[in-house]
PDB file of N, CA and C in Angstrom:
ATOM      1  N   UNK A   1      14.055  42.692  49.216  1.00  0.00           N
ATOM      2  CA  UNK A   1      13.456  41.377  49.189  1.00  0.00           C
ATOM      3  C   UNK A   1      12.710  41.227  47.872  1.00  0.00           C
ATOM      4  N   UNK A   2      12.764  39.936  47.228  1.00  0.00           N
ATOM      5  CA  UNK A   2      11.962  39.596  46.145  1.00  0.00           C
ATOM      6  C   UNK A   2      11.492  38.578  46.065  1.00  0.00           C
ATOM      7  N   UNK A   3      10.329  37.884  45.363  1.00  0.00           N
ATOM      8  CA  UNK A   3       9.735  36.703  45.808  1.00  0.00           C
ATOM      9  C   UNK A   3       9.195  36.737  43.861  1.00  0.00           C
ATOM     10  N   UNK A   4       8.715  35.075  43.678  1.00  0.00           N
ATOM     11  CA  UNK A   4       8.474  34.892  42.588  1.00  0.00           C
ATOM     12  C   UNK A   4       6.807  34.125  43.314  1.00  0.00           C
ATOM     13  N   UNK A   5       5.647  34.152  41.617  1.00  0.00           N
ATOM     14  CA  UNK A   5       5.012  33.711  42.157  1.00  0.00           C
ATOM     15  C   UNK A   5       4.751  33.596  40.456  1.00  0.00           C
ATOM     16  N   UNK A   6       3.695  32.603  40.335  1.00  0.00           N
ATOM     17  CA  UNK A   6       3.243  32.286  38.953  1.00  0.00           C
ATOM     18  C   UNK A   6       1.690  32.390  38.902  1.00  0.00           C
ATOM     19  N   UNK A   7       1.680  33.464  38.015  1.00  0.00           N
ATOM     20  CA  UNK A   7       0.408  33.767  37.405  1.00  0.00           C
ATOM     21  C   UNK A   7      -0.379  32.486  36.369  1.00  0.00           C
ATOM     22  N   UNK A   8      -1.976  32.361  37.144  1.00  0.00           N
ATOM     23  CA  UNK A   8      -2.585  31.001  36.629  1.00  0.00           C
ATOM     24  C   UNK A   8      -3.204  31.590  35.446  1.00  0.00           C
ATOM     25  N   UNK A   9      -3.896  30.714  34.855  1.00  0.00           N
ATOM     26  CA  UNK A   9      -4.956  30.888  33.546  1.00  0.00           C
ATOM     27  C   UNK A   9      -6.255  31.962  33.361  1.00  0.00           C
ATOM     28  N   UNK A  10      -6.401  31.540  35.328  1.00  0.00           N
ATOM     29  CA  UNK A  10      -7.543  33.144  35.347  1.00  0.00           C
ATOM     30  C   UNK A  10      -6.965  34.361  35.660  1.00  0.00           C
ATOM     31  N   UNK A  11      -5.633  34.392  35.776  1.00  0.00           N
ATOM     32  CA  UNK A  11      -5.093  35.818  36.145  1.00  0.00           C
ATOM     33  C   UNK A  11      -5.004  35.647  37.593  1.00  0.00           C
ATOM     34  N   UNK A  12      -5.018  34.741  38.040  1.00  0.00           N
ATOM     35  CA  UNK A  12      -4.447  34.948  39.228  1.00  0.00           C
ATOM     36  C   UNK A  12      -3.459  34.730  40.182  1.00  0.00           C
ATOM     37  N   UNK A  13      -2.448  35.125  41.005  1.00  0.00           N
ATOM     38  CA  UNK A  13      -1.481  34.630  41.412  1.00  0.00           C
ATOM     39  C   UNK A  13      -1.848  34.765  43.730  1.00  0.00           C
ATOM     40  N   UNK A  14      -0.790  34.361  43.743  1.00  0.00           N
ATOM     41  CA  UNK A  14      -0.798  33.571  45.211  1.00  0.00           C
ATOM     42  C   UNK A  14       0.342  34.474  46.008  1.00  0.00           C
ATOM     43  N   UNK A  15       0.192  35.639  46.809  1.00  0.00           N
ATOM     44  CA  UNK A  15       1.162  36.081  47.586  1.00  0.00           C
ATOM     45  C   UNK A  15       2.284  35.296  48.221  1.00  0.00           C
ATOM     46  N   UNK A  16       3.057  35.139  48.175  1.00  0.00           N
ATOM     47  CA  UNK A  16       3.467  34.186  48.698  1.00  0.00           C
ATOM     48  C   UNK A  16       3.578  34.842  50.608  1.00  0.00           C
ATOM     49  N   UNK A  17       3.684  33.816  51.692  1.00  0.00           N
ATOM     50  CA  UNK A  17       3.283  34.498  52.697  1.00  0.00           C
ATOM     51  C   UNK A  17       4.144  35.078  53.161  1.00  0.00           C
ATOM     52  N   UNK A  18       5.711  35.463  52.869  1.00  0.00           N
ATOM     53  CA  UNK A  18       6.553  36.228  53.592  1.00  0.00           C
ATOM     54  C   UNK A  18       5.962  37.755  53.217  1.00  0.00           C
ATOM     55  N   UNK A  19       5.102  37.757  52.075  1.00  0.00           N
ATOM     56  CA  UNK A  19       4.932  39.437  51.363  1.00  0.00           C
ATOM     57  C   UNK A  19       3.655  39.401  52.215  1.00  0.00           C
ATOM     58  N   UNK A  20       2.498  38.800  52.276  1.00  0.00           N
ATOM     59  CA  UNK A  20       1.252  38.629  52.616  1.00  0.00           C
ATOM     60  C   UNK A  20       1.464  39.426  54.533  1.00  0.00           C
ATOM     61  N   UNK A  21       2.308  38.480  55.021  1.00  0.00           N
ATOM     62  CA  UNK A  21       2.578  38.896  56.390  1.00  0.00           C
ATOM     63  C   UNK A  21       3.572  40.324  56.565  1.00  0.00           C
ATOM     64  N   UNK A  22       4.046  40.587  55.107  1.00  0.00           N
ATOM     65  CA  UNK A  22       4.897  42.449  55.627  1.00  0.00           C
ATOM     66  C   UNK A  22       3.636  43.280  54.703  1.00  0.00           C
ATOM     67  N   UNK A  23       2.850  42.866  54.147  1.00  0.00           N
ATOM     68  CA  UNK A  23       1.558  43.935  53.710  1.00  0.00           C
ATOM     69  C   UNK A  23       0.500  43.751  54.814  1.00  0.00           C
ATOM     70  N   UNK A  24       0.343  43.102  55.756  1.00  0.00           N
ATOM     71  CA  UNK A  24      -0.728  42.589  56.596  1.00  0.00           C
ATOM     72  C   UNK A  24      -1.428  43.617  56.189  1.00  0.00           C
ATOM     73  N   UNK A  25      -2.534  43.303  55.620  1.00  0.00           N
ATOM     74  CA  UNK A  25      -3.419  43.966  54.790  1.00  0.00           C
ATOM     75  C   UNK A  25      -4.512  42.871  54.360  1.00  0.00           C
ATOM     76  N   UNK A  26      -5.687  43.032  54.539  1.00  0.00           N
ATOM     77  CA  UNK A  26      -7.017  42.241  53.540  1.00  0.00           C
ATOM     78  C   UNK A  26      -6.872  42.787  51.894  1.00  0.00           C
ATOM     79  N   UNK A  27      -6.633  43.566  51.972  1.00  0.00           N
ATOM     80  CA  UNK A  27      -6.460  44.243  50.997  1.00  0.00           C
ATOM     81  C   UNK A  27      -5.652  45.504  50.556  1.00  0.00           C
ATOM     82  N   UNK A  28      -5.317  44.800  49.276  1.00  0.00           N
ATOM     83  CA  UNK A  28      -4.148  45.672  48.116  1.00  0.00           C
ATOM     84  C   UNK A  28      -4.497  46.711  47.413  1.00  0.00           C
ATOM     85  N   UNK A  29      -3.648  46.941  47.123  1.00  0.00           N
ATOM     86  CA  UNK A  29      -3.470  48.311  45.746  1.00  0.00           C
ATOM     87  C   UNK A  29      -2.977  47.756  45.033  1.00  0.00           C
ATOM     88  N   UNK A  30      -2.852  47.762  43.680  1.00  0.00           N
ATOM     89  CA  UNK A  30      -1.886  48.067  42.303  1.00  0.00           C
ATOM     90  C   UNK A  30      -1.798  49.024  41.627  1.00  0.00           C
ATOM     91  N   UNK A  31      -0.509  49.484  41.491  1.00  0.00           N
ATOM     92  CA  UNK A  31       0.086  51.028  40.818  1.00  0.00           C
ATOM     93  C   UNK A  31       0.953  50.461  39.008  1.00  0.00           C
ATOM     94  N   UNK A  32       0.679  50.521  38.259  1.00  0.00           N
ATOM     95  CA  UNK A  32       1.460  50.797  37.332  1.00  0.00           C
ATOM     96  C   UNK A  32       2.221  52.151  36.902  1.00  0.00           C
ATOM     97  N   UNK A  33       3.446  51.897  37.423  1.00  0.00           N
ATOM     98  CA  UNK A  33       4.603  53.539  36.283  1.00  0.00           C
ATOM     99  C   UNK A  33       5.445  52.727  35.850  1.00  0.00           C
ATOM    100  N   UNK A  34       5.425  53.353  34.535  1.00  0.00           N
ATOM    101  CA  UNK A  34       6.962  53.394  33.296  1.00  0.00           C
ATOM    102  C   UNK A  34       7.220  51.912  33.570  1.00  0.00           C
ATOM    103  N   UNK A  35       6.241  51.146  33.593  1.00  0.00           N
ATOM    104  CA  UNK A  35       6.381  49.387  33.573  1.00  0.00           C
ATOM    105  C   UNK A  35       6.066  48.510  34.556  1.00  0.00           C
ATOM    106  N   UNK A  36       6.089  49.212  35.617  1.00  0.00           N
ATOM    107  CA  UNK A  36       6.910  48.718  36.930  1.00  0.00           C
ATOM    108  C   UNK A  36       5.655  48.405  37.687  1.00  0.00           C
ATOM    109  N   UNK A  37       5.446  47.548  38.190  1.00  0.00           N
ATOM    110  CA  UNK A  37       4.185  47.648  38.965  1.00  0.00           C
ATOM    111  C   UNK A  37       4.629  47.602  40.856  1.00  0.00           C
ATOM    112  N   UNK A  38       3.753  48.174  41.240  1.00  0.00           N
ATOM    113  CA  UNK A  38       3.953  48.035  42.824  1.00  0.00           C
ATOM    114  C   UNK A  38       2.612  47.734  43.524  1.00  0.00           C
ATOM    115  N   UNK A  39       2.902  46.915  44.391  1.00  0.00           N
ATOM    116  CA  UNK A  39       1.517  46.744  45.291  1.00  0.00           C
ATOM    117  C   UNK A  39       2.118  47.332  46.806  1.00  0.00           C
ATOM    118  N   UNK A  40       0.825  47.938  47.113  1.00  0.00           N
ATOM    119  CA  UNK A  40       0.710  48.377  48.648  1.00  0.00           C
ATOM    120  C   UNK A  40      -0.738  47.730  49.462  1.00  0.00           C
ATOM    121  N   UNK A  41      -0.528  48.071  50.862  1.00  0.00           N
ATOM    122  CA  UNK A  41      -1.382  47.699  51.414  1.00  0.00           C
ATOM    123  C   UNK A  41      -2.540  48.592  51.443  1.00  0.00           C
ATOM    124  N   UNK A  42      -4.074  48.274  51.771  1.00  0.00           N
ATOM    125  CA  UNK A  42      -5.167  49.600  51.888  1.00  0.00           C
ATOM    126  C   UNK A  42      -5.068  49.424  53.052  1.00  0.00           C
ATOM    127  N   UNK A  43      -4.784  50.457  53.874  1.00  0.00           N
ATOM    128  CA  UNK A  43      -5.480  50.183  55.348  1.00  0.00           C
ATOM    129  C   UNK A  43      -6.706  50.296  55.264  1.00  0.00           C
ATOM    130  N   UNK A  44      -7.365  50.693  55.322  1.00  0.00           N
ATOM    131  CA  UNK A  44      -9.030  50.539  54.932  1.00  0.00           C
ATOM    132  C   UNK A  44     -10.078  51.401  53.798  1.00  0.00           C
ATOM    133  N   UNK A  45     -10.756  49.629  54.135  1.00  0.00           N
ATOM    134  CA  UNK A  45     -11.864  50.090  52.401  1.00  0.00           C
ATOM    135  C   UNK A  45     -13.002  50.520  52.988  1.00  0.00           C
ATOM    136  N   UNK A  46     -12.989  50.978  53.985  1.00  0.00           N
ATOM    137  CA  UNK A  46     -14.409  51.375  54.501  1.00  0.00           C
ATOM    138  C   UNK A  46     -14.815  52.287  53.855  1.00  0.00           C
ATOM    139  N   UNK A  47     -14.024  53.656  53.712  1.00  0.00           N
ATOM    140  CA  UNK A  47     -14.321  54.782  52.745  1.00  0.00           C
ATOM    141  C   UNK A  47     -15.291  54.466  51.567  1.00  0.00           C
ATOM    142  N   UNK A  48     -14.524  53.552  50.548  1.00  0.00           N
ATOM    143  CA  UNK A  48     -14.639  53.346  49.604  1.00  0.00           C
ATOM    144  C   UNK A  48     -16.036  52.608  49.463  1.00  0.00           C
ATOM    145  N   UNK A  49     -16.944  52.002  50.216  1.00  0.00           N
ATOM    146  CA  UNK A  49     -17.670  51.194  50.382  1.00  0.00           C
ATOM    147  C   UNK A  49     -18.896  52.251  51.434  1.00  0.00           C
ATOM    148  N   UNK A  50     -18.631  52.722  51.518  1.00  0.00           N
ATOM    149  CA  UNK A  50     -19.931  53.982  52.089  1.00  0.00           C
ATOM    150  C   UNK A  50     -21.023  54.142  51.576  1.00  0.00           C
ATOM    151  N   UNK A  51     -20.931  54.149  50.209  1.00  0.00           N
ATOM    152  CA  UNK A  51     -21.721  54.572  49.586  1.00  0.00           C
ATOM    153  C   UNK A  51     -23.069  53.791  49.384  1.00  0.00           C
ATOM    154  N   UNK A  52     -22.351  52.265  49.518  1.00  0.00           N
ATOM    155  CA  UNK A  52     -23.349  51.700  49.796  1.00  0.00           C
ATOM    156  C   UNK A  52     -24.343  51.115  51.088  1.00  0.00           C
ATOM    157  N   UNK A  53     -23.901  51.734  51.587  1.00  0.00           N
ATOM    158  CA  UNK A  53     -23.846  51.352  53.387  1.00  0.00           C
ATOM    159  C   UNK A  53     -24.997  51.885  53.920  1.00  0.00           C
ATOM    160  N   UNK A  54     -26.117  52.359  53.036  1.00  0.00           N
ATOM    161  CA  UNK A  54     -26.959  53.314  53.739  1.00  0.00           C
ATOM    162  C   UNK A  54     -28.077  52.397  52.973  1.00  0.00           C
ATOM    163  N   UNK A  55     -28.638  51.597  52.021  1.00  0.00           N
ATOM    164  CA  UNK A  55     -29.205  51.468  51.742  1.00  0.00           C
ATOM    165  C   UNK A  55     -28.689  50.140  50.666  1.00  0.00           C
ATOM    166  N   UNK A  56     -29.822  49.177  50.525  1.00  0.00           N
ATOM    167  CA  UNK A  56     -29.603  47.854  49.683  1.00  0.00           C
ATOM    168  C   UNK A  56     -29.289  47.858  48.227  1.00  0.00           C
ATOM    169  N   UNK A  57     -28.195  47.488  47.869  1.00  0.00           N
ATOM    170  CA  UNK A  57     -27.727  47.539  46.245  1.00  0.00           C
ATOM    171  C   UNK A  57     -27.518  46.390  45.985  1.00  0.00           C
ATOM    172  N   UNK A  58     -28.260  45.574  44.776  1.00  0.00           N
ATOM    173  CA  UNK A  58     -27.690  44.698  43.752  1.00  0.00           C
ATOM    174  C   UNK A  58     -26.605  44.684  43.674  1.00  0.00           C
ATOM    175  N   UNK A  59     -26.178  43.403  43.634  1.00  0.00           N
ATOM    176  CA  UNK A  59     -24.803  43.488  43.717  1.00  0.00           C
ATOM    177  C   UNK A  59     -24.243  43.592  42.117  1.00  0.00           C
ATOM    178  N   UNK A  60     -25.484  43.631  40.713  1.00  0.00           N
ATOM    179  CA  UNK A  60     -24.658  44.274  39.558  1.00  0.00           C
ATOM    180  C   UNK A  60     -24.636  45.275  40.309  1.00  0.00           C
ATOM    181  N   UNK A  61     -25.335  46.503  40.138  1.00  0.00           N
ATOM    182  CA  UNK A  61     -25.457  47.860  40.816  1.00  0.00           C
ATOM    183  C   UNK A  61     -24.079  47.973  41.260  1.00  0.00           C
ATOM    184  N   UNK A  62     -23.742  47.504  42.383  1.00  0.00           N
ATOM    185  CA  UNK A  62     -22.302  47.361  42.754  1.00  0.00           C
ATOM    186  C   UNK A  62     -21.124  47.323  42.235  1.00  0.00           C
ATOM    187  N   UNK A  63     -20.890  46.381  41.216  1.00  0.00           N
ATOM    188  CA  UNK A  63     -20.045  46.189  40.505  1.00  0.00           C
ATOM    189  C   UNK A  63     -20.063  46.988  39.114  1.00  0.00           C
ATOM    190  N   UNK A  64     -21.161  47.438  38.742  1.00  0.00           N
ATOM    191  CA  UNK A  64     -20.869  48.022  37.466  1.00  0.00           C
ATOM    192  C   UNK A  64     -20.564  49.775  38.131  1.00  0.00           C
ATOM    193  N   UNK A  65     -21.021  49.947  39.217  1.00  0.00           N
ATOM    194  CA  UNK A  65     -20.374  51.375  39.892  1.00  0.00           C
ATOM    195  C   UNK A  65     -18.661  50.966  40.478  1.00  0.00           C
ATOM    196  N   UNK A  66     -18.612  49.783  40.513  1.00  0.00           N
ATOM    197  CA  UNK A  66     -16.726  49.624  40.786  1.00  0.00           C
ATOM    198  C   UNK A  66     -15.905  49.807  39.791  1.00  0.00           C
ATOM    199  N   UNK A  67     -16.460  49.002  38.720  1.00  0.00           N
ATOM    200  CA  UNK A  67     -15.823  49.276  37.120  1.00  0.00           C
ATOM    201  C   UNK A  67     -16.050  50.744  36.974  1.00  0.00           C
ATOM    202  N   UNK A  68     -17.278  51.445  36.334  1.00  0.00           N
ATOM    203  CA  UNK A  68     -16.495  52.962  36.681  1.00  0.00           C
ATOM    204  C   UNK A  68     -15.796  53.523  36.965  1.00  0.00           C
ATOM    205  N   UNK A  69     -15.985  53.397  38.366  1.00  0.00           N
ATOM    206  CA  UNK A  69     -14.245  54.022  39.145  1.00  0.00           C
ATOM    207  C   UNK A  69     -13.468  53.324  39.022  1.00  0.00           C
ATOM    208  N   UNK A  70     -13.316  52.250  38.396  1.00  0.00           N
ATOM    209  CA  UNK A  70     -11.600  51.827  38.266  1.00  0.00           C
ATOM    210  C   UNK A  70     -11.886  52.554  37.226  1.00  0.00           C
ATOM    211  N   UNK A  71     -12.343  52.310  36.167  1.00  0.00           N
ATOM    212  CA  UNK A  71     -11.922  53.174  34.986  1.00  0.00           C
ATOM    213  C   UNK A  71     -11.769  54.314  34.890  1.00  0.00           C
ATOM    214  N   UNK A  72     -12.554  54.887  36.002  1.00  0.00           N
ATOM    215  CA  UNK A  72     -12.169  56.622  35.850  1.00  0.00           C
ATOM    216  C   UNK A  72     -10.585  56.778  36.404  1.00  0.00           C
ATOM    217  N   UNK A  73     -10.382  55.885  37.808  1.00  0.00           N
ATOM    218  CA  UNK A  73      -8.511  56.114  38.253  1.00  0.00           C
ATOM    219  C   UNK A  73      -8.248  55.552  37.147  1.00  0.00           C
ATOM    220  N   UNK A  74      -8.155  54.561  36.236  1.00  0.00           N
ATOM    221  CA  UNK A  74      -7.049  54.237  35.145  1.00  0.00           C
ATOM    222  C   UNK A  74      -6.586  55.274  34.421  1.00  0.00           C
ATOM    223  N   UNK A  75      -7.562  55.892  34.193  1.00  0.00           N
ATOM    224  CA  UNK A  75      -7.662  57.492  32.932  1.00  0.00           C
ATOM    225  C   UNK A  75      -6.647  58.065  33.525  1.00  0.00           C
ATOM    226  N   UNK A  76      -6.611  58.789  34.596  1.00  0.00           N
ATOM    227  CA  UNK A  76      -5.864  59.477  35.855  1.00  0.00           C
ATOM    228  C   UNK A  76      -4.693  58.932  35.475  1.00  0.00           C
ATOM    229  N   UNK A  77      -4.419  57.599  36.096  1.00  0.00           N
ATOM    230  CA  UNK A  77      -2.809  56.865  36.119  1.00  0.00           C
ATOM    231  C   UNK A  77      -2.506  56.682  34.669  1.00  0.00           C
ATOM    232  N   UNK A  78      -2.644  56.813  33.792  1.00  0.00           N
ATOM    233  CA  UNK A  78      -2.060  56.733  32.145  1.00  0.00           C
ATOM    234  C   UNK A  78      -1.860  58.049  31.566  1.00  0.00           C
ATOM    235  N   UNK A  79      -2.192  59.235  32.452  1.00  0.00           N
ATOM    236  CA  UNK A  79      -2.038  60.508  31.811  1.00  0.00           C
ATOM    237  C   UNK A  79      -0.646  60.835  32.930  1.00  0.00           C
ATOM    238  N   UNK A  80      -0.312  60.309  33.868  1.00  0.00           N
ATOM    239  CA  UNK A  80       1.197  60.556  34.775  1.00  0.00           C
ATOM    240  C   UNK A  80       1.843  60.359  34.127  1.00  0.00           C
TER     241      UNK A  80
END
């Protein structure tokens, strides 16, 4: 199966819902190899979100600890 979708001005594009309803997922992944990109579903972000779960964070606080870790997995996925 393949589906087209058009990327807007802010970078963003629109699942279209036949993919939306076979990822039933709140939330995605994106993988880049050798060009190709793939999205999967997360079954859950709870993990990932623990950390803050114990106590009140700014939501910069938040986000500049998300950027980190994306940037630390990017490092990871460009050395595969």
């Amino acid at each position: 199966m393949s589906a087209i979708a058009k990327i807007t001005s802010k970078g963003q594009v629109t699942l279209p819902r036949v993919i939306r309803e076979l990822l039933a997922a709140k939330v995605i992944e994106f993988n880049v190899r050798d060009g190709e990109v793939t999205i999967r579903p997360v079954r859950s972000a709870a993990g990932s979100l623990s950390a803050y779960s114990k106590k009140h964070v700014p939501l910069k606080g938040v986000r500049e600890q998300v950027w980190k870790e994306v940037a630390s997995a990017k490092g990871k996925n460009t050395a595969a």
